[in-house]
C-alpha atoms as a PDB file:
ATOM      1  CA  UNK A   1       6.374  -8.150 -13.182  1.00  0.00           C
ATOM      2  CA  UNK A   2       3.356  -5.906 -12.197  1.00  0.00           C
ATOM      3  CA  UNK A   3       1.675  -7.294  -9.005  1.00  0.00           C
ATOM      4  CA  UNK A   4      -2.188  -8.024  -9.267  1.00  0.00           C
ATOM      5  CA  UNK A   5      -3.062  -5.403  -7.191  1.00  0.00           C
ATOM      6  CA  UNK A   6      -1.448  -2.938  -4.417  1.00  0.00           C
ATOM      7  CA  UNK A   7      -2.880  -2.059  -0.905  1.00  0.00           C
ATOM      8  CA  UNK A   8      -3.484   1.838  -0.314  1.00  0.00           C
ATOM      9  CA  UNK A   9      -2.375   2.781   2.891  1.00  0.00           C
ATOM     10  CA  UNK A  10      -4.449   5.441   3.904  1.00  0.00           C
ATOM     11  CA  UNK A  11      -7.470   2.666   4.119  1.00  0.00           C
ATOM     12  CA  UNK A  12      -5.441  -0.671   3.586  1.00  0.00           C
ATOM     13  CA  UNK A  13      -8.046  -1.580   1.057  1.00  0.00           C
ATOM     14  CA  UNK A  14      -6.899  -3.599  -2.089  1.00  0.00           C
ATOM     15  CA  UNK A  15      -6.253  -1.433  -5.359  1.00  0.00           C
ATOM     16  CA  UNK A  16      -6.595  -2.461  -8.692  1.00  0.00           C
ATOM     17  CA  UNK A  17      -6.642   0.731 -10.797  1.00  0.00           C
ATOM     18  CA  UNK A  18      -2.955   1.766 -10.594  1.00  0.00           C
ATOM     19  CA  UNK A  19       0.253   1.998 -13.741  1.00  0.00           C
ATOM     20  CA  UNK A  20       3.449   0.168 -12.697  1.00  0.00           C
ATOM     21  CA  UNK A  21       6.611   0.881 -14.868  1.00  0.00           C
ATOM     22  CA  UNK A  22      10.311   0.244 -14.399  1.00  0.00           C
ATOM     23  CA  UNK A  23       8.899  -1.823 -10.773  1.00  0.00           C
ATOM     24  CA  UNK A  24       7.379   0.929  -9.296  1.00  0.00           C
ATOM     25  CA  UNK A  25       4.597   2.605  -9.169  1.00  0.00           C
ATOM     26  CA  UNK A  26       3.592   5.633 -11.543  1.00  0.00           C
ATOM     27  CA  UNK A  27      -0.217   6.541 -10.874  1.00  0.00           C
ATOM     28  CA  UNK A  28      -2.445   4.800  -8.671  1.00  0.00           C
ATOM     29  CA  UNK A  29      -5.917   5.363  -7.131  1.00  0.00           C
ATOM     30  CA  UNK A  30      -8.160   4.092  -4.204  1.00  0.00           C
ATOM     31  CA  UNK A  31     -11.599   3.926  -5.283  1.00  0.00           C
ATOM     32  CA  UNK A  32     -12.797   3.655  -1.421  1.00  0.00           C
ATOM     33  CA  UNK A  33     -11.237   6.589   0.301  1.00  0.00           C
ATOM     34  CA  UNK A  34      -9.981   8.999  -3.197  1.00  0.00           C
ATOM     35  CA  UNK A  35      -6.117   8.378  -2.157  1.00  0.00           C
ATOM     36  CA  UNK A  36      -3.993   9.268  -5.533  1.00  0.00           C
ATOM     37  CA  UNK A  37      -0.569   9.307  -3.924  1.00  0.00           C
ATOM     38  CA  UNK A  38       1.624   7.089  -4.972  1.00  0.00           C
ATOM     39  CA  UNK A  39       4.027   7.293  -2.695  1.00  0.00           C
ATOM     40  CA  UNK A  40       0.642   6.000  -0.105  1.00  0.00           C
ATOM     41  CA  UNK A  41       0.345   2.720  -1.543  1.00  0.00           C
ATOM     42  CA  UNK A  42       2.506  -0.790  -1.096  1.00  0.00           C
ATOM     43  CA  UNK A  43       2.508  -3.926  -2.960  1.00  0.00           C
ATOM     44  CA  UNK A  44       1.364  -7.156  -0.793  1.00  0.00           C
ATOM     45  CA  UNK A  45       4.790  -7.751  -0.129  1.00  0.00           C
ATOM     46  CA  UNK A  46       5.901  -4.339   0.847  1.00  0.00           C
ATOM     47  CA  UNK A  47       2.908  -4.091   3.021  1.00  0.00           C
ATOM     48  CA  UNK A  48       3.416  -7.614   4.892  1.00  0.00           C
ATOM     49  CA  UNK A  49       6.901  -6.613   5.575  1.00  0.00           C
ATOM     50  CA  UNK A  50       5.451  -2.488   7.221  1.00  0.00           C
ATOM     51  CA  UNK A  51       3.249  -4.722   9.107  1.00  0.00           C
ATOM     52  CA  UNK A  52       6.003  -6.543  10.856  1.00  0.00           C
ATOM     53  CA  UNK A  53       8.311  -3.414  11.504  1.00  0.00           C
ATOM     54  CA  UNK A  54       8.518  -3.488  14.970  1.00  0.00           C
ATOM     55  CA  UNK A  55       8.665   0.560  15.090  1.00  0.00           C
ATOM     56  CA  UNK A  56       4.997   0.436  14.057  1.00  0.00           C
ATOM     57  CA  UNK A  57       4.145  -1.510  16.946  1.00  0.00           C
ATOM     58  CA  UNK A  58       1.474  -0.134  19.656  1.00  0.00           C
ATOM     59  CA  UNK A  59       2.519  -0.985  23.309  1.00  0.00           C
ATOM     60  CA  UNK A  60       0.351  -2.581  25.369  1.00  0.00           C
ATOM     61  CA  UNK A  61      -1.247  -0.683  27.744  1.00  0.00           C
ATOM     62  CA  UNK A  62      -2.645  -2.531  31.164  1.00  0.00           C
END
């Protein structure tokens, strides 16, 4: 099932003008910052689960 929208991650804005086919994503497009890649956007899901990565973590600096 298509998700209701996908989150580009050049801008992390919602997207809603995107094709989804065979569970992925085919075409997409961020009307705030022009991003067309699909490969740069994430489903809420996907994007939740980036967010908790640990890798992408910035260390505190005192």
């Amino acid at each position: 099932m298509a998700p209701d929208y996908l989150i580009c991650l050049e801008c992390e804005s919602p997207c809603y003008v995107f094709e989804w086919k065979d569970d992925k994503i085919v075409e997409a497009l961020c009307t705030v910052c022009g991003n067309e890649d699909p490969s740069q956007f994430a489903t809420e899901g996907d994007f939740e689960e980036l967010a908790m990565d640990a890798r992408f973590e910035v260390p505190d600096h005192k």
